[in-house]
N, C-alpha and C. Protein backbone atom coordinates (compact mmCIF):
# COMPACT_ATOMS: atom_id res chain seq x y z
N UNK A 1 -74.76 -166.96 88.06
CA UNK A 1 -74.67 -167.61 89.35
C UNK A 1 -73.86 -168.90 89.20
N UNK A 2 -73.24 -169.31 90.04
CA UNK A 2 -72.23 -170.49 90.39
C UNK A 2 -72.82 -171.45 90.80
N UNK A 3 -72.34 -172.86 89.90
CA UNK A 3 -73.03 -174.00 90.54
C UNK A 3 -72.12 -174.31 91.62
N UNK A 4 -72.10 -174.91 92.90
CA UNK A 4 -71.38 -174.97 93.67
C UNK A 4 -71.72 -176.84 93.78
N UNK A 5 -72.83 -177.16 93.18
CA UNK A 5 -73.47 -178.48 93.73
C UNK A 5 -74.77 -178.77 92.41
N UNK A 6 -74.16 -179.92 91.31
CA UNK A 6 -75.59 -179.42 90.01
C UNK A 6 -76.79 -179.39 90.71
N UNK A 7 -76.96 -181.15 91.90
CA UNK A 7 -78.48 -181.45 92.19
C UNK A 7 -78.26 -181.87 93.24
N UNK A 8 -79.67 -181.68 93.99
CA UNK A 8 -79.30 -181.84 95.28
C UNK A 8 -78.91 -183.40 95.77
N UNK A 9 -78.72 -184.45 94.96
CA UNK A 9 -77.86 -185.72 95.60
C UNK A 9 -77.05 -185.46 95.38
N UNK A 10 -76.07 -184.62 94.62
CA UNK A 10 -74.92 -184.12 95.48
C UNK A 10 -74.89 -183.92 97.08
N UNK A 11 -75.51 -182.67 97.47
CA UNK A 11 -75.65 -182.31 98.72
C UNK A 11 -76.36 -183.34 99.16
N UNK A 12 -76.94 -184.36 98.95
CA UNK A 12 -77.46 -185.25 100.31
C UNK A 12 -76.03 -185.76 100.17
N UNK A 13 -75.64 -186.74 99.62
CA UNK A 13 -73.77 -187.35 99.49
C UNK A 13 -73.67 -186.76 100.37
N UNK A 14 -72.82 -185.45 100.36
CA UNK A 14 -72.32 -185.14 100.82
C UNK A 14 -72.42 -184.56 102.62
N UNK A 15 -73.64 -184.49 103.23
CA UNK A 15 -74.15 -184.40 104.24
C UNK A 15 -73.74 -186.21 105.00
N UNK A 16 -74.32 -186.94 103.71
CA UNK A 16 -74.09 -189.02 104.11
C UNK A 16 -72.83 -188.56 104.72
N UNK A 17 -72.00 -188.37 103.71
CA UNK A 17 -70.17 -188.83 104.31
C UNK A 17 -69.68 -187.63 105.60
N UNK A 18 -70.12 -186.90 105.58
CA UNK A 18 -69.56 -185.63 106.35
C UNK A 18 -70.44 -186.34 107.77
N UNK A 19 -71.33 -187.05 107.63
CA UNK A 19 -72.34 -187.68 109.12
C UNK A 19 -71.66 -189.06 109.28
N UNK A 20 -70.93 -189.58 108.71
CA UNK A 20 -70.69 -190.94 108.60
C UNK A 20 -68.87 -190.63 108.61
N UNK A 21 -68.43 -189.33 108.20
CA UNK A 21 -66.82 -189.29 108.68
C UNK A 21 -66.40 -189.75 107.46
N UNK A 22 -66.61 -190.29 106.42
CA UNK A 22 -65.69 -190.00 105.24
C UNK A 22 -65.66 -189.01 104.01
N UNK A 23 -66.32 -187.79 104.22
CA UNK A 23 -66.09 -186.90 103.47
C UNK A 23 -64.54 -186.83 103.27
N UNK A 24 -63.79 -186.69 102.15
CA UNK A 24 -62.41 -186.26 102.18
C UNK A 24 -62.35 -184.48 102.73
N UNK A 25 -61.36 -184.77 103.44
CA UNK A 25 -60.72 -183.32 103.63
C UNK A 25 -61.08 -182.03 102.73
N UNK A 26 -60.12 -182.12 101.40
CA UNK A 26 -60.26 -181.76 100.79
C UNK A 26 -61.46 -180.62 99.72
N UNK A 27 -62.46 -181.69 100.32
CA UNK A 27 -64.39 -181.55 99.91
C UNK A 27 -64.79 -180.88 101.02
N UNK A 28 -64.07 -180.87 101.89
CA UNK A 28 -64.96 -179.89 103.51
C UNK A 28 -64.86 -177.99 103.67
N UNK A 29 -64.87 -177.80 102.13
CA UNK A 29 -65.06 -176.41 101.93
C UNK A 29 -66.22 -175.40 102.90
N UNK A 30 -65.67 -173.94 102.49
CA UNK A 30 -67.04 -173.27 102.67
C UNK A 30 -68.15 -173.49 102.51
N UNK A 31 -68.03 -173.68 100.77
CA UNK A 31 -69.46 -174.07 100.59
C UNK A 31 -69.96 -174.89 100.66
N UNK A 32 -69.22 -176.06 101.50
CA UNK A 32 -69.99 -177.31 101.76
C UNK A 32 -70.02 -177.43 102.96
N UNK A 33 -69.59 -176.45 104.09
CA UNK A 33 -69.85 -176.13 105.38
C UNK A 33 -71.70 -175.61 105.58
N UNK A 34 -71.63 -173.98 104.55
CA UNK A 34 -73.02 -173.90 104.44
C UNK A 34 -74.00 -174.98 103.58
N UNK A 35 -73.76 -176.14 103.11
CA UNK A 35 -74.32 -176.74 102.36
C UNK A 35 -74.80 -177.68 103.67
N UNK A 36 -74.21 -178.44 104.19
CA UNK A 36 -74.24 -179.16 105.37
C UNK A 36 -75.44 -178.63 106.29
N UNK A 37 -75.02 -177.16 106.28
CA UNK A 37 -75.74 -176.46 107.44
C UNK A 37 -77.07 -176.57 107.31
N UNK A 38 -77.38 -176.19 105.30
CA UNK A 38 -78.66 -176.14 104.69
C UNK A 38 -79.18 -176.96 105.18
N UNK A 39 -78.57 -178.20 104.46
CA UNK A 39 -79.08 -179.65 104.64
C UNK A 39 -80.16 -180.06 105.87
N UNK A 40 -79.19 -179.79 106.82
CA UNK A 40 -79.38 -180.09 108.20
C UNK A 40 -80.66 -179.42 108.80
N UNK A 41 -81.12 -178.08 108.38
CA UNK A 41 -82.11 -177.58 108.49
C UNK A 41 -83.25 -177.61 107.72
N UNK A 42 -82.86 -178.23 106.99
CA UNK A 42 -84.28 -178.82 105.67
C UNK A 42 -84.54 -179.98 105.97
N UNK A 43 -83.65 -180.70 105.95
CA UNK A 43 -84.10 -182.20 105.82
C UNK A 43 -84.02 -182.84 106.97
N UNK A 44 -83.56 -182.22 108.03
CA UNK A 44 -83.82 -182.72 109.08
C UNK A 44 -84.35 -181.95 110.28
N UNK A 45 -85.46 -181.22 109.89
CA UNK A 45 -85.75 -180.14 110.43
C UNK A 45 -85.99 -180.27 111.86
N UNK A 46 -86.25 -181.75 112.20
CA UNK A 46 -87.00 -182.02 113.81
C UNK A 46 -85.53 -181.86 115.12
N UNK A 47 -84.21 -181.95 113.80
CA UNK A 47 -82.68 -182.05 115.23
C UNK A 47 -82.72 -180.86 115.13
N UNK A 48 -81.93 -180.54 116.48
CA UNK A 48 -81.49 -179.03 117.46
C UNK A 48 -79.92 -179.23 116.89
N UNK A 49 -80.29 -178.54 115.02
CA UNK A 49 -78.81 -178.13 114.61
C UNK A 49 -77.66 -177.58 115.67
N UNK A 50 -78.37 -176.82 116.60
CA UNK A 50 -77.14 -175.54 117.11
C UNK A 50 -76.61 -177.15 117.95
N UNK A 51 -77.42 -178.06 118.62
CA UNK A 51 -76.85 -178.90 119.06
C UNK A 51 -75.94 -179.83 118.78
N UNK A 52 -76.31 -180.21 117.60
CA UNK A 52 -76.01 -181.80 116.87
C UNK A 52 -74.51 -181.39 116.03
N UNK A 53 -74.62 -180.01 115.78
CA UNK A 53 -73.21 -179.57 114.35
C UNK A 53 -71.79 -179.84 115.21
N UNK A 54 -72.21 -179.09 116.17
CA UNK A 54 -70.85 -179.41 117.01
C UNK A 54 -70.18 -180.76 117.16
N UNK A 55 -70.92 -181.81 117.72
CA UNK A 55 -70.42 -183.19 117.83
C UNK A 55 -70.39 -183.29 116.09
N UNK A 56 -71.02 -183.15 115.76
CA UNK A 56 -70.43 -183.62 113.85
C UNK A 56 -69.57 -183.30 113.28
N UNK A 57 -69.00 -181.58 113.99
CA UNK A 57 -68.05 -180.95 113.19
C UNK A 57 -66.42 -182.11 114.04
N UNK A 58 -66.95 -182.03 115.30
CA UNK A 58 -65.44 -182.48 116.24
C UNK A 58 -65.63 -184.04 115.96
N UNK A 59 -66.35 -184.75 115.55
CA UNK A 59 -65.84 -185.87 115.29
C UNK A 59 -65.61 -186.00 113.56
N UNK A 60 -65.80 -185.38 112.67
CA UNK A 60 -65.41 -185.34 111.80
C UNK A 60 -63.86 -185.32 111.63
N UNK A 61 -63.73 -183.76 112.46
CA UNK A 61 -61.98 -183.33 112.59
C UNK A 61 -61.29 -184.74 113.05
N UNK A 62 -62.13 -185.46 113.66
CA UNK A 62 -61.00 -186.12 114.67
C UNK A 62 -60.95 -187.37 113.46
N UNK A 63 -61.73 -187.75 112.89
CA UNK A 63 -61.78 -188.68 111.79
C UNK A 63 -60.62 -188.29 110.75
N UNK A 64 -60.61 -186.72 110.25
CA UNK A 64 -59.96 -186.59 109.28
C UNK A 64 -58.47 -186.09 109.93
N UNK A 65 -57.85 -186.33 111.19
CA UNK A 65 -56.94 -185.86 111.61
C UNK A 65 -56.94 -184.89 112.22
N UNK A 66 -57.38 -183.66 111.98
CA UNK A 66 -57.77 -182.61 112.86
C UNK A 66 -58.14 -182.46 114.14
N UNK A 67 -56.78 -182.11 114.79
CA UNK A 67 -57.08 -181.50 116.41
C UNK A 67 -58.50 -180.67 116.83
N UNK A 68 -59.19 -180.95 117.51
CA UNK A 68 -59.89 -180.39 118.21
C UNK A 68 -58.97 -179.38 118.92
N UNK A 69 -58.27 -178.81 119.03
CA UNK A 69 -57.74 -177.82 120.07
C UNK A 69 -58.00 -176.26 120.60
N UNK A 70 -57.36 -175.73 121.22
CA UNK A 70 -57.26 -174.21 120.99
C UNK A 70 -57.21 -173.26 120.05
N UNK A 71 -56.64 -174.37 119.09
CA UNK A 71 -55.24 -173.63 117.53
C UNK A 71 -56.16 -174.29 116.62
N UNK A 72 -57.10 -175.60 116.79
CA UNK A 72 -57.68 -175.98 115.30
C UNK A 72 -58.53 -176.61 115.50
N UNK A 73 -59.22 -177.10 114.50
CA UNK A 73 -60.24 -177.83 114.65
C UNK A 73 -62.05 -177.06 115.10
N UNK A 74 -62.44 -177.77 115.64
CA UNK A 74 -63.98 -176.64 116.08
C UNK A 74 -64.16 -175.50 116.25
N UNK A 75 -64.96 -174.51 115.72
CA UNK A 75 -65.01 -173.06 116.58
C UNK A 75 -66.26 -172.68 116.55
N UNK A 76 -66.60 -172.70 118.25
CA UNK A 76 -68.37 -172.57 118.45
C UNK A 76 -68.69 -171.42 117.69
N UNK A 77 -68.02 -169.73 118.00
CA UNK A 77 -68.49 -168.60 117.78
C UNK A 77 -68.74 -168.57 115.89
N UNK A 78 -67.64 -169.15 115.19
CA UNK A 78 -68.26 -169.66 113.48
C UNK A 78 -69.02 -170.11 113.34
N UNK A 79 -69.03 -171.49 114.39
CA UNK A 79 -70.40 -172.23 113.79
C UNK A 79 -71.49 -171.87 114.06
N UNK A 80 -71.72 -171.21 115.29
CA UNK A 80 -73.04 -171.04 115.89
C UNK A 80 -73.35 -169.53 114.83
N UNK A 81 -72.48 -168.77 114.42
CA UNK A 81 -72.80 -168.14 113.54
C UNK A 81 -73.17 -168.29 111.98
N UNK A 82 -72.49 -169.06 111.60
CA UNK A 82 -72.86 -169.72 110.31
C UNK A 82 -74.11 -170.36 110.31
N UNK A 83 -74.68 -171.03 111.36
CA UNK A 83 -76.44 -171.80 111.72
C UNK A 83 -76.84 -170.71 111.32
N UNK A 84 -76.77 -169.45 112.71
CA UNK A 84 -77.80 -168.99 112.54
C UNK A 84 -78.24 -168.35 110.79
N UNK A 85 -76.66 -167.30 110.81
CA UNK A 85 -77.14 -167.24 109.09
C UNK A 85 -78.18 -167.85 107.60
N UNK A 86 -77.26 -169.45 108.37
CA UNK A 86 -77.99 -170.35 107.47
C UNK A 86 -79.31 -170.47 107.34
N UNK A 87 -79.42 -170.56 108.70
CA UNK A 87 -81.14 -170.02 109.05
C UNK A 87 -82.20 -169.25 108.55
N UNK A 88 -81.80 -168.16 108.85
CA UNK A 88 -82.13 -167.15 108.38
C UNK A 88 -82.92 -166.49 106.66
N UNK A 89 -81.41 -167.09 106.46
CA UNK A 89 -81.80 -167.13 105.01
C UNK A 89 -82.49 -168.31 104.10
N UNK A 90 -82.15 -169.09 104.98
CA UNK A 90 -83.41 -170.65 104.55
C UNK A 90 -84.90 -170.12 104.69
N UNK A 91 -84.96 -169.76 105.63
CA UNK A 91 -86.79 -169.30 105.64
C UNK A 91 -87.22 -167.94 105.02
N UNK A 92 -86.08 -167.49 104.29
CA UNK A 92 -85.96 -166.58 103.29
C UNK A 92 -86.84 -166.95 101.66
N UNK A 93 -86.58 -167.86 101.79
CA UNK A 93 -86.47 -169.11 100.30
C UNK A 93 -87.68 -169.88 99.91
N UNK A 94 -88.25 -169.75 98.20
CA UNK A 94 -89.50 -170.44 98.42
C UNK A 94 -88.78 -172.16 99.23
N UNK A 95 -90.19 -172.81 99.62
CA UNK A 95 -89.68 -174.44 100.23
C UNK A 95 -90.03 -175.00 98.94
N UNK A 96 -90.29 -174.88 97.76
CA UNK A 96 -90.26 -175.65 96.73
C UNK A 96 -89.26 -175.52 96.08
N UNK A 97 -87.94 -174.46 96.22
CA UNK A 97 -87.04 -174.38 95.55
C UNK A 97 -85.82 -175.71 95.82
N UNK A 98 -85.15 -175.63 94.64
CA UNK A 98 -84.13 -177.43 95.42
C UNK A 98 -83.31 -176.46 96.43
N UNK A 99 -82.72 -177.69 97.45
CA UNK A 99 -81.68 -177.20 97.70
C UNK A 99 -79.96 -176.80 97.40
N UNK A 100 -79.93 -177.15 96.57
CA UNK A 100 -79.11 -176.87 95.27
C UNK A 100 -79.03 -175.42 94.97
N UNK A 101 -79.74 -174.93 94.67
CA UNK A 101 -80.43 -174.01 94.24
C UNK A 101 -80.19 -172.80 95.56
N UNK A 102 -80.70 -173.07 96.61
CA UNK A 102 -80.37 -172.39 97.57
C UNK A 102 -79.25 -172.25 98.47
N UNK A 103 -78.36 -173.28 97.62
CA UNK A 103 -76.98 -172.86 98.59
C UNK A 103 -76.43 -171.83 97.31
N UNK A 104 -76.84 -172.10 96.04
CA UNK A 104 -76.21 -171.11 95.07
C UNK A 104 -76.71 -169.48 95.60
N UNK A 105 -77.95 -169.90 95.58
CA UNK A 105 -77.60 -168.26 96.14
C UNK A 105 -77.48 -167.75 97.01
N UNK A 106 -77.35 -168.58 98.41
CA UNK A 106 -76.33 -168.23 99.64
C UNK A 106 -75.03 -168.12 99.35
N UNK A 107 -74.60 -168.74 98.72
CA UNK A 107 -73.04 -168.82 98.14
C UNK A 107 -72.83 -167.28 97.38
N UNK A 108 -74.02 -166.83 96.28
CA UNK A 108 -73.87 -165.54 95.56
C UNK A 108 -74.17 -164.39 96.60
N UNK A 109 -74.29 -164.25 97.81
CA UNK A 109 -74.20 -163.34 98.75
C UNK A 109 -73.24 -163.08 99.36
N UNK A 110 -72.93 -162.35 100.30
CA UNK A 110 -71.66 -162.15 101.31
C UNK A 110 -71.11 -163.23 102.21
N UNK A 111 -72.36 -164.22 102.23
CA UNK A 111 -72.26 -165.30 103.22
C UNK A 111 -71.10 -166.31 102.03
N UNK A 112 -71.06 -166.33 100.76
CA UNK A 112 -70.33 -166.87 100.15
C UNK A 112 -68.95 -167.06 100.41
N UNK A 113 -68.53 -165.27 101.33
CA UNK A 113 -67.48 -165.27 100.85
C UNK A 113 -66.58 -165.45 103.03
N UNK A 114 -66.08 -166.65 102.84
CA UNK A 114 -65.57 -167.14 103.94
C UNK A 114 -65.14 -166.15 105.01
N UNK A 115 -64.68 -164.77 104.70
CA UNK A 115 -64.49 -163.72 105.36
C UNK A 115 -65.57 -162.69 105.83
N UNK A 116 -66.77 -163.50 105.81
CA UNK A 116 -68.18 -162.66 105.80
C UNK A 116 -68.13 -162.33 107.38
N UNK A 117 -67.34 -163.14 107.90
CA UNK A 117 -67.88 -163.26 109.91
C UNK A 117 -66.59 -161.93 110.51
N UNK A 118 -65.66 -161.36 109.45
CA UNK A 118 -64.66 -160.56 109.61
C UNK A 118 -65.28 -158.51 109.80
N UNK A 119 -66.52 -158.11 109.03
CA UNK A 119 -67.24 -157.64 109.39
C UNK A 119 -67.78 -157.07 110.54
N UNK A 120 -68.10 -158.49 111.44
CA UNK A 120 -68.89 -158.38 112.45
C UNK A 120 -67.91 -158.49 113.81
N UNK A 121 -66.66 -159.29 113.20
CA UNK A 121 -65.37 -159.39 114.42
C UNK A 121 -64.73 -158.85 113.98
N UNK A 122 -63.30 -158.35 115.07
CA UNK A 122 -62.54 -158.02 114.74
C UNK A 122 -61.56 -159.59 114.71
N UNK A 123 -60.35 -159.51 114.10
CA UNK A 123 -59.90 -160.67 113.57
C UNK A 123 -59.13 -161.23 115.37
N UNK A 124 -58.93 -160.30 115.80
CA UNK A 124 -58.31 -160.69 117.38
C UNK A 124 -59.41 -161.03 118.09
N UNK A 125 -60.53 -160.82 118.02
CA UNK A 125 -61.67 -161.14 119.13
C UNK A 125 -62.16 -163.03 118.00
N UNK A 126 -62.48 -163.21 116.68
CA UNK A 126 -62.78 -163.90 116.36
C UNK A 126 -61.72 -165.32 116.58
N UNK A 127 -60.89 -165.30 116.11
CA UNK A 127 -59.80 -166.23 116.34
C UNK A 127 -59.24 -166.36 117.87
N UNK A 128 -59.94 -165.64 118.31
CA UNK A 128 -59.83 -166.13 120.23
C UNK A 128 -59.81 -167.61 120.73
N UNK A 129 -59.23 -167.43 121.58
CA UNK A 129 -59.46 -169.35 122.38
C UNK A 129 -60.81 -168.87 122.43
N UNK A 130 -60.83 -167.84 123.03
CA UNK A 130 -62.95 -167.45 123.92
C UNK A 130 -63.72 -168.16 122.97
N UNK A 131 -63.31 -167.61 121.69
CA UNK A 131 -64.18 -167.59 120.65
C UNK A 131 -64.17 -169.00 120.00
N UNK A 132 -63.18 -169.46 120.24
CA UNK A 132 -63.19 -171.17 119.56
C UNK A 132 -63.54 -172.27 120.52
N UNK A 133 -63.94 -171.68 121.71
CA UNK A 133 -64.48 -172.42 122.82
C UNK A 133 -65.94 -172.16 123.00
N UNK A 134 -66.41 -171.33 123.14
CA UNK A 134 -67.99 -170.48 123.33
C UNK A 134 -68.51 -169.27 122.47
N UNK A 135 -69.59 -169.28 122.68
CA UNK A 135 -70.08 -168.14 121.45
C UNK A 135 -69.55 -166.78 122.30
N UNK A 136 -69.29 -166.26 121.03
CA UNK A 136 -68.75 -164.70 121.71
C UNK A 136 -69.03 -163.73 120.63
N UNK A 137 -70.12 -162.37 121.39
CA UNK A 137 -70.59 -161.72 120.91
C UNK A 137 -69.58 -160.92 119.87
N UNK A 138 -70.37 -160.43 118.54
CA UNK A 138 -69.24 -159.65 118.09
C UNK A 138 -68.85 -158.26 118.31
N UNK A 139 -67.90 -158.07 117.98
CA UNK A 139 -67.22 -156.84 118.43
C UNK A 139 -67.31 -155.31 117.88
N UNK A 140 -67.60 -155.72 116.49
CA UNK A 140 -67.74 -154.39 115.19
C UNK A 140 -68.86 -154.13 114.79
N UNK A 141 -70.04 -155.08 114.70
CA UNK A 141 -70.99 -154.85 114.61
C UNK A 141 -72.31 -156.00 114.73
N UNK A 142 -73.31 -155.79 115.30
CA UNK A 142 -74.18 -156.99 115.38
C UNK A 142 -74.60 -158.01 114.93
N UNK A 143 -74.62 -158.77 114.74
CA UNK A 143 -75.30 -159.90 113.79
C UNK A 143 -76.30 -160.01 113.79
N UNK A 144 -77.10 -159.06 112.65
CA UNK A 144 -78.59 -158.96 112.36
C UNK A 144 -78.53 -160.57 111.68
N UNK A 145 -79.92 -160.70 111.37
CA UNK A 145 -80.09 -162.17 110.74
C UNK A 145 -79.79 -162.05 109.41
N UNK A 146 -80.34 -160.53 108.87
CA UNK A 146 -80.36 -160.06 107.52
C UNK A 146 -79.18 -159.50 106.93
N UNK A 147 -78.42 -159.31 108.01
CA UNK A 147 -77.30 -158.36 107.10
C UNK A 147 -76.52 -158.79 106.30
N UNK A 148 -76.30 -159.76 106.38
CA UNK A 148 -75.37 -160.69 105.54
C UNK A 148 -76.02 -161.10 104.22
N UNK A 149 -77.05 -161.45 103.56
CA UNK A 149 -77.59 -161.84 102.47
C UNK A 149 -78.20 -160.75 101.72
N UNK A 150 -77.50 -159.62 101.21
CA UNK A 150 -77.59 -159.20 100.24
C UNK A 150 -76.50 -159.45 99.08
N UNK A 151 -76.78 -159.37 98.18
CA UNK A 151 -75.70 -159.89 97.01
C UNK A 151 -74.59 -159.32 97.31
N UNK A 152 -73.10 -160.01 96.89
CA UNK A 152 -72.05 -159.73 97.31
C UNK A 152 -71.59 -158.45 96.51
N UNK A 153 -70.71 -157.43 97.31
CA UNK A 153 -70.56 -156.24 96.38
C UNK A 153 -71.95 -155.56 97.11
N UNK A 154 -72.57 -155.71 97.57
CA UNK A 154 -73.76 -154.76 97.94
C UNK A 154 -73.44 -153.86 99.05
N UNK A 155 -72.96 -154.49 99.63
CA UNK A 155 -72.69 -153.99 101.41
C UNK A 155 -72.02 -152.60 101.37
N UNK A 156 -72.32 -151.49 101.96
CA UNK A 156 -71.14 -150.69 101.80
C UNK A 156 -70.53 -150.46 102.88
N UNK A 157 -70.33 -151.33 103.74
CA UNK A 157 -70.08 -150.85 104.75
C UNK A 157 -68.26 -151.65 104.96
N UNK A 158 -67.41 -150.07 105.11
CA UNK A 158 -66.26 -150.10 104.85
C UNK A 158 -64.92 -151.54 105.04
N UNK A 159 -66.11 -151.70 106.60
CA UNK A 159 -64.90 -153.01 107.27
C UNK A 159 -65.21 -154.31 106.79
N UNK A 160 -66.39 -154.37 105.61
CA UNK A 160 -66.76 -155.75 105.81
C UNK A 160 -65.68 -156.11 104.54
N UNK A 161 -65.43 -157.34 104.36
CA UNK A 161 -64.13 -157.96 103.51
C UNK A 161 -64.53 -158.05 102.03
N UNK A 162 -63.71 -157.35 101.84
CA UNK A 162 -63.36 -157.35 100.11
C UNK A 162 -64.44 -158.78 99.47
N UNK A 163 -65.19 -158.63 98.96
CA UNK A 163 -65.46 -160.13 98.47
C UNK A 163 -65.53 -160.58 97.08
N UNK A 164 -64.21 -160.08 96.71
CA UNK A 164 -63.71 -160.41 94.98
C UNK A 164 -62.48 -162.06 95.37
C-alpha cells in the first residue's frame, strides 16, 4: 500500500492551507482532494460538507488563479460525487483507525484512480457545462455508494478506466 500522507498532521496541514488558500497548486492533487474530503468529514463532522466544499473549492481556485468558469475551475457533479464516495467509505472504516491510514486505502481502491467518475459518465455528459454547474445524474451506470471501493483491478466491469 502507498503512503500518500506518513501522519495525519500532514493531512490536518494540509486541510489548514487548502481552508486558509495557501495550499500551493501544485499539492492540490487527487489524493489530496479525497484527503480534504476525509478530513472534512471526520474532523469536522458537525459542517454540511456537500455545503461548505464548494465555497472552499471556488475560493481556493480563485486564490490560486483558477477561473471559476464553464471551462475550469469548480465542478459540482465531481465534487458532490467525490463527498458522497468519501462518505461512504469513511463509515466503512474502524473510527480508531488514523486518518492517514484511511485515505491510503481509499487511494488503494478505484476511488484512487482520478478516472473512477468515467465509469459512471460518459466523458461528454461529465465534462458538461450541466455538469460543472449542477449535479447531474450519471449516464452509464449508477452511483451505488459501494461500487467504487473495491480494490483497484477488482471491478470487471468493461467501461470502468484502466486503473494501472
Amino acid at each position: 500500500m502507498s503512503r500518500y500522507f506518513p501522519n495525519d498532521s500532514h493531512i490536518d496541514r494540509l486541510a489548514a492551507r487548502l481552508l486558509d488558500r495557501t495550499l500551493a497548486k501544485s499539492q492540490w492533487t487527487h489524493a489530496a482532494h479525497l484527503a480534504s474530503a476525509l478530513w472534512l468529514l471526520r474532523r469536522e463532522s458537525d459542517r454540511p460538507v456537500e455545503r461548505d466544499m464548494p465555497c472552499i473549492i471556488r475560493a481556493y481556485n480563485e486564490a490560486t488563479g483558477v477561473p471559476n468558469t464553464d471551462a475550469s475551475g469548480y465542478h459540482e457533479t465531481i465534487t458532490m460525487a467525490s463527498i458522497r464516495a468519501a462518505r461512504a467509505f469513511l463509515a466503512r472504516q474502524p473510527s480508531s483507525l488514523p486518518l492517514h491510514e484511511i485515505v491510503d486505502r481509499l487511494m488503494d481502491t478505484a476511488l484512487g484512480d482520478s478516472r473512477w467518475l468515467l465509469a459512471h459518465w460518459s466523458e461528454q455528459r461529465l465534462f458538461s457545462v450541466e455538469a460543472r454547474r449542477r449535479w447531474v445524474e450519471p449516464d452509464l451506470r449508477p452511483l451505488a455508494e459501494t461500487s467504487e471501493t473495491t480494490r483497484k483491478g477488482a471491478d470487471s466491469d468493461p467501461r470502468a478506466p484502466n486503473p494501472s
